[in-house]
PDB file of N, CA and C in Angstrom:
ATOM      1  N   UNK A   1     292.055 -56.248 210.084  1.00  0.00           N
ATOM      2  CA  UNK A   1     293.220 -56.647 209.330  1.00  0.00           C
ATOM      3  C   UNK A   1     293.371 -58.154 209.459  1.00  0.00           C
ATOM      4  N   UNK A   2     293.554 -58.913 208.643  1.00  0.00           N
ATOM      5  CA  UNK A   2     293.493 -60.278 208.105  1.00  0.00           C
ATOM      6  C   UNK A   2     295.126 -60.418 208.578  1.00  0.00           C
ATOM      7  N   UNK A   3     295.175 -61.802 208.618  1.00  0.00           N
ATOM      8  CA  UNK A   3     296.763 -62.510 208.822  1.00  0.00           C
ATOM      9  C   UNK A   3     297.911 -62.140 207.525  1.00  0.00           C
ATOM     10  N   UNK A   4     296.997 -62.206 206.528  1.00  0.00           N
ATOM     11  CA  UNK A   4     297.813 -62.291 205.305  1.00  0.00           C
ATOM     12  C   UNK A   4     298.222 -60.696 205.238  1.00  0.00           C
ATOM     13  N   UNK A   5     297.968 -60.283 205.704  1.00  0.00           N
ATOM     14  CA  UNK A   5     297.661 -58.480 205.731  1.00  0.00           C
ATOM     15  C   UNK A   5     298.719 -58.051 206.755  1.00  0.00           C
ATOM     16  N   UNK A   6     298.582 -58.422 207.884  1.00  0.00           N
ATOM     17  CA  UNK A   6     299.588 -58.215 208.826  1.00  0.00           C
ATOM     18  C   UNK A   6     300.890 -59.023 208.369  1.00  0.00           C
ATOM     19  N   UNK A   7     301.025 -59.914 207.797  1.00  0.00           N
ATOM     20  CA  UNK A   7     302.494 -60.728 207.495  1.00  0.00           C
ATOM     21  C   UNK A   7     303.040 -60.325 206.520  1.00  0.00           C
ATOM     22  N   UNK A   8     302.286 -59.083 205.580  1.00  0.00           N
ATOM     23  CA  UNK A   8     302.853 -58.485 204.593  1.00  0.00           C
ATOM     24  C   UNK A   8     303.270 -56.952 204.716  1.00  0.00           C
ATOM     25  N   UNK A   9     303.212 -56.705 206.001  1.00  0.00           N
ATOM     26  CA  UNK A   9     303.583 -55.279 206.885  1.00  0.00           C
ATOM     27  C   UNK A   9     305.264 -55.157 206.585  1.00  0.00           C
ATOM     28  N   UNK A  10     305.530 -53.961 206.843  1.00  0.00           N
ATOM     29  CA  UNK A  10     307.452 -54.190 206.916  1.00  0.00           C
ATOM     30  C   UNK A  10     307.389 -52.962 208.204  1.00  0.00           C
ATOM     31  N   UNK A  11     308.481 -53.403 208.716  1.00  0.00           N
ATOM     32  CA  UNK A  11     308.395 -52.875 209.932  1.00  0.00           C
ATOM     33  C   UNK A  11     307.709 -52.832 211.188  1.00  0.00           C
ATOM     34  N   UNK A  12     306.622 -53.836 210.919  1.00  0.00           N
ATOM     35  CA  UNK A  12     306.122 -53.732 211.955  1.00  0.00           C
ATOM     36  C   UNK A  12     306.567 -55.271 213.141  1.00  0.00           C
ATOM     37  N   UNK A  13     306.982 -55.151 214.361  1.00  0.00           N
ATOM     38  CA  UNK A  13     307.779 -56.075 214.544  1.00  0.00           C
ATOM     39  C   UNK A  13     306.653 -57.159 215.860  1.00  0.00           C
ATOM     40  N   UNK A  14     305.804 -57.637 215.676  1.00  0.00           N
ATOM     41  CA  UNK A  14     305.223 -58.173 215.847  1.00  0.00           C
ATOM     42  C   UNK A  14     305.299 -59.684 215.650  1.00  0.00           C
ATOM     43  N   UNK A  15     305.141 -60.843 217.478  1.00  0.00           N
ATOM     44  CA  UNK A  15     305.534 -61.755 217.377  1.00  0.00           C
ATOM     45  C   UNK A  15     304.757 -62.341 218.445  1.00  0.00           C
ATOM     46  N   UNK A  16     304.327 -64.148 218.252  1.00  0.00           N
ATOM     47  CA  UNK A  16     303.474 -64.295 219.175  1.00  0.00           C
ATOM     48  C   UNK A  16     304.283 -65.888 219.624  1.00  0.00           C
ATOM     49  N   UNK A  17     304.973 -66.012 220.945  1.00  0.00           N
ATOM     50  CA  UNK A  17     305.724 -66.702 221.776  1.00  0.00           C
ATOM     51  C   UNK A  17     305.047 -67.829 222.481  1.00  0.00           C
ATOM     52  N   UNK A  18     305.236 -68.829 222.818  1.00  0.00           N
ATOM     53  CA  UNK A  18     304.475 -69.697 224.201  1.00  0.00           C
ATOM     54  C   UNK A  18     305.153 -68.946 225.196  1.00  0.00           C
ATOM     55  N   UNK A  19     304.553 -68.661 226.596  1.00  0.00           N
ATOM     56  CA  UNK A  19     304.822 -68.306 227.327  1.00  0.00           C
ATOM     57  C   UNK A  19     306.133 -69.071 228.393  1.00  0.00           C
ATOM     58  N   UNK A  20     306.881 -68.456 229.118  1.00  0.00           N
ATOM     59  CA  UNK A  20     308.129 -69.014 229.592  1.00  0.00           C
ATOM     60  C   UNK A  20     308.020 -68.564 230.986  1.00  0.00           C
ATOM     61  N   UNK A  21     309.036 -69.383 231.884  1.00  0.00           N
ATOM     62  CA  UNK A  21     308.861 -69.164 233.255  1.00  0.00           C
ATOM     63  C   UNK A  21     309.058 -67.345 233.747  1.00  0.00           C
ATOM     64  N   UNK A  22     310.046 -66.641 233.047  1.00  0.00           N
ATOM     65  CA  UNK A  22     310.585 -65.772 233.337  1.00  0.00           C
ATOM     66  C   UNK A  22     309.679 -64.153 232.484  1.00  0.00           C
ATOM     67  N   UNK A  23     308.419 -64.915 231.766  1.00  0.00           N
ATOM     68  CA  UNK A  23     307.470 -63.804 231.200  1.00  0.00           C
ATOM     69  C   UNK A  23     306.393 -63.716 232.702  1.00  0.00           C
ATOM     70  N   UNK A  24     306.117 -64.344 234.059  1.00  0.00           N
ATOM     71  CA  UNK A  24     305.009 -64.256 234.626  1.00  0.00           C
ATOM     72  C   UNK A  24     305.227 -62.780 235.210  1.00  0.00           C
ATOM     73  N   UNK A  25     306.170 -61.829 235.708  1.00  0.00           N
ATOM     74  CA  UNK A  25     305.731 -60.583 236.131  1.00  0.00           C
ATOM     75  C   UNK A  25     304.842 -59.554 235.043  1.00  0.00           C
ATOM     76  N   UNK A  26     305.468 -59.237 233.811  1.00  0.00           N
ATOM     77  CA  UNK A  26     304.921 -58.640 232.932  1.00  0.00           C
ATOM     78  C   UNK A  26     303.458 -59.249 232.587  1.00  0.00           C
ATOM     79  N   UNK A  27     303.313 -60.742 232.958  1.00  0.00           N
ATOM     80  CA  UNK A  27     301.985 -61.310 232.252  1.00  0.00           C
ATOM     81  C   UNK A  27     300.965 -60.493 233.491  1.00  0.00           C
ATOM     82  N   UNK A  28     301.789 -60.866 234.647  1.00  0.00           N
ATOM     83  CA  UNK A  28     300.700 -60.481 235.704  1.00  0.00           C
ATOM     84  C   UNK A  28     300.247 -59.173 235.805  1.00  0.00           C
ATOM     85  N   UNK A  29     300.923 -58.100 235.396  1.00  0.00           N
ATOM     86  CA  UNK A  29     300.045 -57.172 234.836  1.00  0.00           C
ATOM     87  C   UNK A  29     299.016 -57.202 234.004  1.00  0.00           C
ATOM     88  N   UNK A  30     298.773 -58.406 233.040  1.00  0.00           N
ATOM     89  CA  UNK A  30     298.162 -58.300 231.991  1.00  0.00           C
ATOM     90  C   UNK A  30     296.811 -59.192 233.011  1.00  0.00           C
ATOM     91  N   UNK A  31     297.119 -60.421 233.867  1.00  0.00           N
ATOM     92  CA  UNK A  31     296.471 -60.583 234.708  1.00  0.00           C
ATOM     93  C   UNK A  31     295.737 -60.039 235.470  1.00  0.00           C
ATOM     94  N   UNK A  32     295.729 -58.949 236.144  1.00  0.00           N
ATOM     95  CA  UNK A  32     295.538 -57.998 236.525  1.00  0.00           C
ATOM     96  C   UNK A  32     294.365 -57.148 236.060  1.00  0.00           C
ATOM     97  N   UNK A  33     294.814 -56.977 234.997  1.00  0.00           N
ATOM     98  CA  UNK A  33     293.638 -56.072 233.744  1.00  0.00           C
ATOM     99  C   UNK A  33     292.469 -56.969 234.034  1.00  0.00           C
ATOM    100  N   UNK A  34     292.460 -57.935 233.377  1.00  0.00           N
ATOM    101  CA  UNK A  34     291.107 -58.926 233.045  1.00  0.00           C
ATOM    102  C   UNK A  34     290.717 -59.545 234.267  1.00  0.00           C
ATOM    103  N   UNK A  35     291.169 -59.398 235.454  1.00  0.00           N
ATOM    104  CA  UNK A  35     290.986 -60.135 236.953  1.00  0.00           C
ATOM    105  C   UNK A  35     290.235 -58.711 237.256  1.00  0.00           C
ATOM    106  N   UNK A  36     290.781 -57.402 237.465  1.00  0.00           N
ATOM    107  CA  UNK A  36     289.866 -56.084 237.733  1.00  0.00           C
ATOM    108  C   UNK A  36     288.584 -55.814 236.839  1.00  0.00           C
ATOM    109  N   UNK A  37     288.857 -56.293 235.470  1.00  0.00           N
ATOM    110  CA  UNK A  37     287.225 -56.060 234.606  1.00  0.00           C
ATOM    111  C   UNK A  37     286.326 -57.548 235.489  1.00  0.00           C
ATOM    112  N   UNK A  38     286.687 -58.390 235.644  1.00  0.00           N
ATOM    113  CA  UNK A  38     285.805 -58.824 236.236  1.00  0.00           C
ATOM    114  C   UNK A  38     284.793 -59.137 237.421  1.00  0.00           C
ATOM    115  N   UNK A  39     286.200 -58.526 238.270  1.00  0.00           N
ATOM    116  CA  UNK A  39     285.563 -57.787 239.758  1.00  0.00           C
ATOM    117  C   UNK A  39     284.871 -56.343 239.319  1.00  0.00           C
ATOM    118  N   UNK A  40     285.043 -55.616 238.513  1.00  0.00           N
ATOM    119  CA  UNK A  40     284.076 -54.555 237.791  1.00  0.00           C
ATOM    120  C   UNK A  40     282.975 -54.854 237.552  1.00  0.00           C
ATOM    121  N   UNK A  41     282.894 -55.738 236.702  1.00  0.00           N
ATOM    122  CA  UNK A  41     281.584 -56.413 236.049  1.00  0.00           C
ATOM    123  C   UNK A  41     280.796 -57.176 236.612  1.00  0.00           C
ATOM    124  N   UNK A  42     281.525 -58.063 237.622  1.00  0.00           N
ATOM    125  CA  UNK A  42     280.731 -58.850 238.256  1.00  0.00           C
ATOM    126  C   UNK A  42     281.175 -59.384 240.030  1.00  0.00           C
ATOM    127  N   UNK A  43     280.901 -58.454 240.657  1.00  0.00           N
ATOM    128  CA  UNK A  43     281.448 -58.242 241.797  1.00  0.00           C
ATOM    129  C   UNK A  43     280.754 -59.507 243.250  1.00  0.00           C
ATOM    130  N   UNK A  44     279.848 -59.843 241.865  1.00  0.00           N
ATOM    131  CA  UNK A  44     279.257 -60.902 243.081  1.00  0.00           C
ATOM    132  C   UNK A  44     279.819 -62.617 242.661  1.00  0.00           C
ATOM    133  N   UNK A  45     280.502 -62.892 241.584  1.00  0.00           N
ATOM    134  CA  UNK A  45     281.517 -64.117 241.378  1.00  0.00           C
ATOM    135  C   UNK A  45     282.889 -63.614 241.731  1.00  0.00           C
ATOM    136  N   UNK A  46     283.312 -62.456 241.603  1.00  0.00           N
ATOM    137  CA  UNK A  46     284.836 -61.876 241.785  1.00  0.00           C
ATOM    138  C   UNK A  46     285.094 -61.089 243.102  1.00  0.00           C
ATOM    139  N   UNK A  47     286.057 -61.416 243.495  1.00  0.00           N
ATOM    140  CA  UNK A  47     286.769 -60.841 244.695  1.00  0.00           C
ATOM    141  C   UNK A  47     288.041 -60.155 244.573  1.00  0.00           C
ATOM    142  N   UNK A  48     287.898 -58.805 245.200  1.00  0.00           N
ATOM    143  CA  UNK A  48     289.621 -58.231 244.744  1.00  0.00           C
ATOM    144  C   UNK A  48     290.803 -58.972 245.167  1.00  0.00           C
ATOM    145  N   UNK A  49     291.587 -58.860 244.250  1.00  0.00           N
ATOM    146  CA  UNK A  49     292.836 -59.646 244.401  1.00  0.00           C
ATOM    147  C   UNK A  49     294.026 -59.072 243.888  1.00  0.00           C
ATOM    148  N   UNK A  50     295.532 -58.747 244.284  1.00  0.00           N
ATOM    149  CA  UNK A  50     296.363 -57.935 243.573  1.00  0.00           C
ATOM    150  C   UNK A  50     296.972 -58.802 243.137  1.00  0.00           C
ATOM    151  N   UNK A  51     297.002 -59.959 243.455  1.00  0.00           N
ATOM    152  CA  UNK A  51     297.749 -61.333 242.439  1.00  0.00           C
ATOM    153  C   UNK A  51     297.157 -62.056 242.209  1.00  0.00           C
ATOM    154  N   UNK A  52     296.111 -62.221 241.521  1.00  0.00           N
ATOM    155  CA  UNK A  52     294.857 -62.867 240.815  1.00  0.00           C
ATOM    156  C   UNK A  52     295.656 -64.596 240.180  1.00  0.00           C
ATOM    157  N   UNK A  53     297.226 -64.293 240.114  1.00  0.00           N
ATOM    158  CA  UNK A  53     297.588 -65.513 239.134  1.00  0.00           C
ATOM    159  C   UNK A  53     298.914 -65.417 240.101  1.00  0.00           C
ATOM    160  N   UNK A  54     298.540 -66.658 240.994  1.00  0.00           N
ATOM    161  CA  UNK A  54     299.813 -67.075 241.788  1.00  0.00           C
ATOM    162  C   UNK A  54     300.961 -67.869 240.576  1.00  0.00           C
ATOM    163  N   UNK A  55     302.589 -67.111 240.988  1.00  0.00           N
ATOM    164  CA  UNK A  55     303.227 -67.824 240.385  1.00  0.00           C
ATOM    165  C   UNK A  55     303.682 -69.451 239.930  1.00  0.00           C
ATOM    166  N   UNK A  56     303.287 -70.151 241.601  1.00  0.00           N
ATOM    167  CA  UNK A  56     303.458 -71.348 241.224  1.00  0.00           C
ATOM    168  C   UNK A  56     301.973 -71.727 240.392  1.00  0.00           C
ATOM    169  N   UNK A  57     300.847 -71.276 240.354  1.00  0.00           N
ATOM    170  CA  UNK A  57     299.719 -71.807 239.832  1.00  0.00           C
ATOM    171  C   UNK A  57     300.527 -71.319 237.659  1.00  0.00           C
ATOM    172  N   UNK A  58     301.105 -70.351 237.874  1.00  0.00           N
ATOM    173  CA  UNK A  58     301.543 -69.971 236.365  1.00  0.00           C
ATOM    174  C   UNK A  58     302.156 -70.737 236.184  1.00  0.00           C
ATOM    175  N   UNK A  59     303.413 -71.420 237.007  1.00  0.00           N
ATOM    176  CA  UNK A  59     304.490 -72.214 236.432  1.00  0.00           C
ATOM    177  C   UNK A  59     303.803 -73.591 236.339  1.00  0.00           C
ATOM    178  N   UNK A  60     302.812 -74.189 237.174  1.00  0.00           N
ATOM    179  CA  UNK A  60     301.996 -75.623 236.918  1.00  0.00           C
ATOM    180  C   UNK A  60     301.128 -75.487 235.460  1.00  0.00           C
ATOM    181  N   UNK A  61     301.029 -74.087 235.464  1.00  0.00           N
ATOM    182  CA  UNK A  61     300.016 -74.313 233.857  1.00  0.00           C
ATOM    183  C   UNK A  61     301.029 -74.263 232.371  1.00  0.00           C
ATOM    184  N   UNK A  62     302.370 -73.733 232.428  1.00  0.00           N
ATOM    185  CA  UNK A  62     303.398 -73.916 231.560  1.00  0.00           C
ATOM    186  C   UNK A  62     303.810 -75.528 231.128  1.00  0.00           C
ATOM    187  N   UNK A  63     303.852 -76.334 232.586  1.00  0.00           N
ATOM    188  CA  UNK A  63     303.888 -77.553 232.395  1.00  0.00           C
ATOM    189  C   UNK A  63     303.233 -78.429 232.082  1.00  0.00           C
ATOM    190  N   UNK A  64     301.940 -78.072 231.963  1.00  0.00           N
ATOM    191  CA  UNK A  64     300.889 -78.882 232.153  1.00  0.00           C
ATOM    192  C   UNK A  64     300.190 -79.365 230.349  1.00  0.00           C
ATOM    193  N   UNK A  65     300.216 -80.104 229.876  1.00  0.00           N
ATOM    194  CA  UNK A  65     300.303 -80.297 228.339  1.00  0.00           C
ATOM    195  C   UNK A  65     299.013 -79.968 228.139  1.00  0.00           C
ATOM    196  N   UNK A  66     297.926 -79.524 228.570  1.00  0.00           N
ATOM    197  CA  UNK A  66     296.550 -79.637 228.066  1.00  0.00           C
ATOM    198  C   UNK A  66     296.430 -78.149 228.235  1.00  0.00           C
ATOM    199  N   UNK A  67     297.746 -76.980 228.703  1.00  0.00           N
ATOM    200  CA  UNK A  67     297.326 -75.860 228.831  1.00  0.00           C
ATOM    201  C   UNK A  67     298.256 -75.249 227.903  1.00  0.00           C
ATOM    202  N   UNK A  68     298.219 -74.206 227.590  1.00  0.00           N
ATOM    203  CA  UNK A  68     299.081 -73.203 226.683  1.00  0.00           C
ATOM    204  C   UNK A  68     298.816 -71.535 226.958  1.00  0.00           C
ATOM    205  N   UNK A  69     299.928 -71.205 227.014  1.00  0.00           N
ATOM    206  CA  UNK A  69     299.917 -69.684 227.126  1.00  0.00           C
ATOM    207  C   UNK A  69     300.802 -69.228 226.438  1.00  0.00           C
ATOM    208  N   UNK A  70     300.142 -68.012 225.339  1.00  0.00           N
ATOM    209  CA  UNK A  70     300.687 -67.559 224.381  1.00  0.00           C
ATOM    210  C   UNK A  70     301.112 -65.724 224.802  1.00  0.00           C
ATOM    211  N   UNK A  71     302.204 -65.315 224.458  1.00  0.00           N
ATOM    212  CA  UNK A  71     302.360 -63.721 224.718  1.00  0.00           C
ATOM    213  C   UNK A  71     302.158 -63.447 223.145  1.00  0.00           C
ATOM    214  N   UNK A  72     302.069 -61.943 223.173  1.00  0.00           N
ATOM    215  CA  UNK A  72     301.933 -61.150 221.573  1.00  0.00           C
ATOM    216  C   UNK A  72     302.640 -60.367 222.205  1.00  0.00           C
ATOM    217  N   UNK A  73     304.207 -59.981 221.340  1.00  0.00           N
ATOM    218  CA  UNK A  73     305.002 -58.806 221.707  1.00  0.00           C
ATOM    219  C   UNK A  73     305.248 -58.347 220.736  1.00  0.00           C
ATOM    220  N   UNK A  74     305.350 -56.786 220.902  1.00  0.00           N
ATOM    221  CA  UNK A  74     305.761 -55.636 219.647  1.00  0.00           C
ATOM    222  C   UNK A  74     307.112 -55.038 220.219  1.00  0.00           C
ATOM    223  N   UNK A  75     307.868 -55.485 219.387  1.00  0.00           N
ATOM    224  CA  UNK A  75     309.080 -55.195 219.647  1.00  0.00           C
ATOM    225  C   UNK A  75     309.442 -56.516 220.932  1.00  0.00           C
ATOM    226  N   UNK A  76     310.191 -55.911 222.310  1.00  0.00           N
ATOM    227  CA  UNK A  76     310.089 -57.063 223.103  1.00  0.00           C
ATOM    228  C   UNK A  76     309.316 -56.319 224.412  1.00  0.00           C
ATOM    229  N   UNK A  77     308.122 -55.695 224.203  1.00  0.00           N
ATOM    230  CA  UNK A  77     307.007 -55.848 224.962  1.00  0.00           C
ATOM    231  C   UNK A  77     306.378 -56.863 224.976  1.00  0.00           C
ATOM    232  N   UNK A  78     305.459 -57.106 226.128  1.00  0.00           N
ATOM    233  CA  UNK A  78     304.483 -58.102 226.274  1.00  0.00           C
ATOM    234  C   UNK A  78     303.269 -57.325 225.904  1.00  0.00           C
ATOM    235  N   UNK A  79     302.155 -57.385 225.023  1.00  0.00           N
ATOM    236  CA  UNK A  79     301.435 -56.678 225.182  1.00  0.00           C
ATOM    237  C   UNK A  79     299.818 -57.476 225.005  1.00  0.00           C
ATOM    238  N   UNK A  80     299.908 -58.449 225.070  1.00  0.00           N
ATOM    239  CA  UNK A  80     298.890 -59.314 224.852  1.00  0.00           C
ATOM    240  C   UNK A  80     299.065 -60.649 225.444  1.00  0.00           C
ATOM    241  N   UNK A  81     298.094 -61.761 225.806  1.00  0.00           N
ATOM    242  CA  UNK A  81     298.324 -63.057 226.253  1.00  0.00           C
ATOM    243  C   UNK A  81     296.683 -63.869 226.113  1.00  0.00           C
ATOM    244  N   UNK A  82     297.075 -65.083 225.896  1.00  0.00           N
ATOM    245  CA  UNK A  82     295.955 -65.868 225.699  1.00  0.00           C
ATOM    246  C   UNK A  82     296.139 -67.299 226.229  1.00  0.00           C
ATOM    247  N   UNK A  83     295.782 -67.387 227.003  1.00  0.00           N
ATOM    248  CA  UNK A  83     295.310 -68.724 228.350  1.00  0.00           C
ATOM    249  C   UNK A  83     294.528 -69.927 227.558  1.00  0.00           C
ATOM    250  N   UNK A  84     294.978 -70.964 226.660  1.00  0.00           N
ATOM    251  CA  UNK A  84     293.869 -72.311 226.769  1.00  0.00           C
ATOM    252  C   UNK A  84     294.304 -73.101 227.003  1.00  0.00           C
ATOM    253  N   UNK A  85     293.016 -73.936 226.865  1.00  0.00           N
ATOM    254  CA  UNK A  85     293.332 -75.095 227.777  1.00  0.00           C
ATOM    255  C   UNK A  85     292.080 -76.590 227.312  1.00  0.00           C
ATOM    256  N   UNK A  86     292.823 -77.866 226.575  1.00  0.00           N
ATOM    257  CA  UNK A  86     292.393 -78.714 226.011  1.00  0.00           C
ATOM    258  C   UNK A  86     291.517 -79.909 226.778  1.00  0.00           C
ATOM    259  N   UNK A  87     290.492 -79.979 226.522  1.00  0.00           N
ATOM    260  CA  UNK A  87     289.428 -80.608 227.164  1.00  0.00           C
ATOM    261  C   UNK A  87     289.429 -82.011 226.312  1.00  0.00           C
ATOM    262  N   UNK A  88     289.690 -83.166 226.651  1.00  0.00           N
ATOM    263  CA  UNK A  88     289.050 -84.255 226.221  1.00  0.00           C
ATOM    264  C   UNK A  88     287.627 -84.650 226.282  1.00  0.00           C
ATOM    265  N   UNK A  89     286.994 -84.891 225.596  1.00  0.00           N
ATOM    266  CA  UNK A  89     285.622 -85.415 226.197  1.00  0.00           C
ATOM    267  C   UNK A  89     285.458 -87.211 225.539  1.00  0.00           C
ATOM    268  N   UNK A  90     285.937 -88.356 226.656  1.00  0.00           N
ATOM    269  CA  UNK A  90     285.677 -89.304 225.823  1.00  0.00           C
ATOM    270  C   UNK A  90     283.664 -90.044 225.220  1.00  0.00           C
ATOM    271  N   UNK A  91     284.407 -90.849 224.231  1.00  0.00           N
ATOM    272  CA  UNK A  91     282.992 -91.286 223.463  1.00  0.00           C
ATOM    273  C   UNK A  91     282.053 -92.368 224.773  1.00  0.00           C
ATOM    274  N   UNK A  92     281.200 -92.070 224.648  1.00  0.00           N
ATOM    275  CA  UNK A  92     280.106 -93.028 225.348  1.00  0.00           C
ATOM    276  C   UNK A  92     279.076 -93.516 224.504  1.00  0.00           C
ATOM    277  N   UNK A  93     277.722 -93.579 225.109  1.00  0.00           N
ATOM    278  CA  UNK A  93     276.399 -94.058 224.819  1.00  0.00           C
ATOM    279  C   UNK A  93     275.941 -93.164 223.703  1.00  0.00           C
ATOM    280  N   UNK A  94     276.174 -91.781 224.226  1.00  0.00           N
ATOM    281  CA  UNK A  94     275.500 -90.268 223.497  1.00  0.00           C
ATOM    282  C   UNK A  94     276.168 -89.369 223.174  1.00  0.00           C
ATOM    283  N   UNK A  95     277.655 -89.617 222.954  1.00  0.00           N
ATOM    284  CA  UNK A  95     278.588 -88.518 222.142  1.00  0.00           C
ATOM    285  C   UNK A  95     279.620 -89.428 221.799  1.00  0.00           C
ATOM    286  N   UNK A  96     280.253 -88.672 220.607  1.00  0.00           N
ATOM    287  CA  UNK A  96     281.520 -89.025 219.996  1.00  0.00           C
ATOM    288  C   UNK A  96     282.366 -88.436 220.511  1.00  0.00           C
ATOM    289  N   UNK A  97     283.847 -89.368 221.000  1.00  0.00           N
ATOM    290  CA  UNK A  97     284.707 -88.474 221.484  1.00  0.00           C
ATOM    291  C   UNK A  97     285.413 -87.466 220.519  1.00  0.00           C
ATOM    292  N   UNK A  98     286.138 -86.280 221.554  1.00  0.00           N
ATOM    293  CA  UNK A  98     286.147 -85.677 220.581  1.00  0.00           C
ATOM    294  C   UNK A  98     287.264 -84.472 221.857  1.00  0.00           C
ATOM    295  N   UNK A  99     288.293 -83.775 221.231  1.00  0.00           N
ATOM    296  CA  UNK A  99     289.192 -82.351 221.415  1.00  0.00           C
ATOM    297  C   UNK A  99     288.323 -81.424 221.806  1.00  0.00           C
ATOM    298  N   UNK A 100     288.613 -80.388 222.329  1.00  0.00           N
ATOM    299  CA  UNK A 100     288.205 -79.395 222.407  1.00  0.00           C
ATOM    300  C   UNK A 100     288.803 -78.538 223.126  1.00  0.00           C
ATOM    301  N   UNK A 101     289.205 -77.474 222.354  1.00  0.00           N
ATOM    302  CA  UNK A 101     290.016 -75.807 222.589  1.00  0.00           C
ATOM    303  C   UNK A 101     289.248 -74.929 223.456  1.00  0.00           C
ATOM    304  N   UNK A 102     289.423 -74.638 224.832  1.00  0.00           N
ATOM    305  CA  UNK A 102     289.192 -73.297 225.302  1.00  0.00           C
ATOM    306  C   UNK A 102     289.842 -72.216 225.430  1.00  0.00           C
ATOM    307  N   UNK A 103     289.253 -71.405 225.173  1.00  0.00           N
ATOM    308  CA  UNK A 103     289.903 -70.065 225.445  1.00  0.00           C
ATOM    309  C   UNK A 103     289.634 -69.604 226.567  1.00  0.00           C
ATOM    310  N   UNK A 104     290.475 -69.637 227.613  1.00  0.00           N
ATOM    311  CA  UNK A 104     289.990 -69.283 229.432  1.00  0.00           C
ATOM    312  C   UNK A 104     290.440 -67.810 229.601  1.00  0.00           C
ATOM    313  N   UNK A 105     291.503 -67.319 228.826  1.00  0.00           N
ATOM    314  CA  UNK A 105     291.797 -66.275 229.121  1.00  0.00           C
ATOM    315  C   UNK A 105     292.095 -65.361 228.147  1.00  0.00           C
ATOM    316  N   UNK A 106     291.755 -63.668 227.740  1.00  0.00           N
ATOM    317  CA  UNK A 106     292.583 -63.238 226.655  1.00  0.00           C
ATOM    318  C   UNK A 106     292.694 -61.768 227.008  1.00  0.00           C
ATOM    319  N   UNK A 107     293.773 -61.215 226.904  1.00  0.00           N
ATOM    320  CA  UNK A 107     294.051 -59.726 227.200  1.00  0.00           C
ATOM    321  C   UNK A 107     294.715 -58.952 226.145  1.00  0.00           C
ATOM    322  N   UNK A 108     294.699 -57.710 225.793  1.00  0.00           N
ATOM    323  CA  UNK A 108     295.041 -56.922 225.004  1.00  0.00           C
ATOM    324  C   UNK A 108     295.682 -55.939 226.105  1.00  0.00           C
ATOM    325  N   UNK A 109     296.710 -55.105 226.444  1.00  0.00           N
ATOM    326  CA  UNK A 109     297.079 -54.314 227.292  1.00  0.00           C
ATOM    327  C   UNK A 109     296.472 -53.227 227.181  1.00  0.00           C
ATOM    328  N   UNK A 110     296.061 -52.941 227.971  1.00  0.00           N
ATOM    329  CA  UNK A 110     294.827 -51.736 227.968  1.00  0.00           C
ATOM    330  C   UNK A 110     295.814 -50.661 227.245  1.00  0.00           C
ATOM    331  N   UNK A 111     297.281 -50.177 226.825  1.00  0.00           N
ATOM    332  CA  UNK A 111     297.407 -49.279 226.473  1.00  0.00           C
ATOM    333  C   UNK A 111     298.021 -49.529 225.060  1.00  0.00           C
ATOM    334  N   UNK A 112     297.625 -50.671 224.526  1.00  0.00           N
ATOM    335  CA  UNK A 112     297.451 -51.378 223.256  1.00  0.00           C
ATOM    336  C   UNK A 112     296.206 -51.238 222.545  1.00  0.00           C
ATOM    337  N   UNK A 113     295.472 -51.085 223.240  1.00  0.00           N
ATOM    338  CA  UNK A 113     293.761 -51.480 222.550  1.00  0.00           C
ATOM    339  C   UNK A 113     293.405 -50.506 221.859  1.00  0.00           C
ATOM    340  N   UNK A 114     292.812 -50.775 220.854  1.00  0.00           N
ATOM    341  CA  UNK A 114     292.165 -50.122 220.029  1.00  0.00           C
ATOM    342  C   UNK A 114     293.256 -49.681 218.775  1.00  0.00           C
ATOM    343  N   UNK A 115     294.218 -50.497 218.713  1.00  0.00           N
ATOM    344  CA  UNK A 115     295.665 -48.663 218.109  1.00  0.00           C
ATOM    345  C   UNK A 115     295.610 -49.862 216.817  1.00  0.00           C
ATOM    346  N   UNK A 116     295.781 -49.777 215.702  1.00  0.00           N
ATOM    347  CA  UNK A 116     296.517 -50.221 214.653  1.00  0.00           C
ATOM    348  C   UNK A 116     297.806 -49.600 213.948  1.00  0.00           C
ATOM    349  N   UNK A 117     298.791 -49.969 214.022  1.00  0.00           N
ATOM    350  CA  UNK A 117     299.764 -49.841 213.108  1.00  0.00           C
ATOM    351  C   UNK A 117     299.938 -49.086 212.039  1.00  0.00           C
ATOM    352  N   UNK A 118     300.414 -47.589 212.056  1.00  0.00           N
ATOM    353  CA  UNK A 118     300.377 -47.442 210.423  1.00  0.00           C
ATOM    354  C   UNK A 118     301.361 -47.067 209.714  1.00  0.00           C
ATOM    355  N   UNK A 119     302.382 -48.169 210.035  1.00  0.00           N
ATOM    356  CA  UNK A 119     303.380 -48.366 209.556  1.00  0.00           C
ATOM    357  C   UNK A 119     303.410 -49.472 208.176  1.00  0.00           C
ATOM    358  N   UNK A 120     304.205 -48.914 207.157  1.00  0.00           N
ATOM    359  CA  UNK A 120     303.645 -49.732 205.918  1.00  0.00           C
ATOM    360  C   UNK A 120     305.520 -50.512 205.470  1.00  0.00           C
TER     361      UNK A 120
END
């Protein structure tokens, strides 16, 4: 489903926020998810952790202008979040300077995934 597709839905109440000091418990569930697939997947870079995303490390990345964290809520669930974070690279000898967008983090709530809407 395309943007133009979803913004022409009725009823469906879908909304995507910068993240705020008072969203980090609900996020850290969502933390959680993608911190366990990766101790799953790769157990020899990842170490278990039940708070994978210390609060003050959440509240330094809210402030921090080169980072952004976005929630996706349906209704006023949290059910999604996306972590980037803006890289300068200045110009030298052998590159042009130049922006650049990462995407460090992205979660779908595991009991979100997969579902589309079929509400018209």
């Amino acid at each position: 489903m395309n943007y133009q597709e979803l913004r022409g839905r009725k009823n469906m109440d879908i909304s995507i926020w910068t993240a705020e000091k008072n969203d980090y418990e609900p996020l850290l569930r969502l933390f959680k998810q993608v911190h366990e697939m990766h101790v799953a997947e790769r157990p020899d870079l990842y170490k278990k952790n039940s708070t994978p995303v210390e609060q003050e490390f959440f509240e330094s990345q809210l402030i921090n202008n080169q980072q952004q964290i976005f929630v996706d809520l349906i209704g006023n669930d949290i059910v999604g979040v996306i972590v980037t974070k803006e890289e300068v690279t200045p110009e030298n000898s052998f590159v042009i300077a130049r922006k650049v967008l990462f995407l460090n983090s992205l979660c779908v709530d595991e009991t979100h995934r997969k579902k589309v809407s079929e509400k018209n």
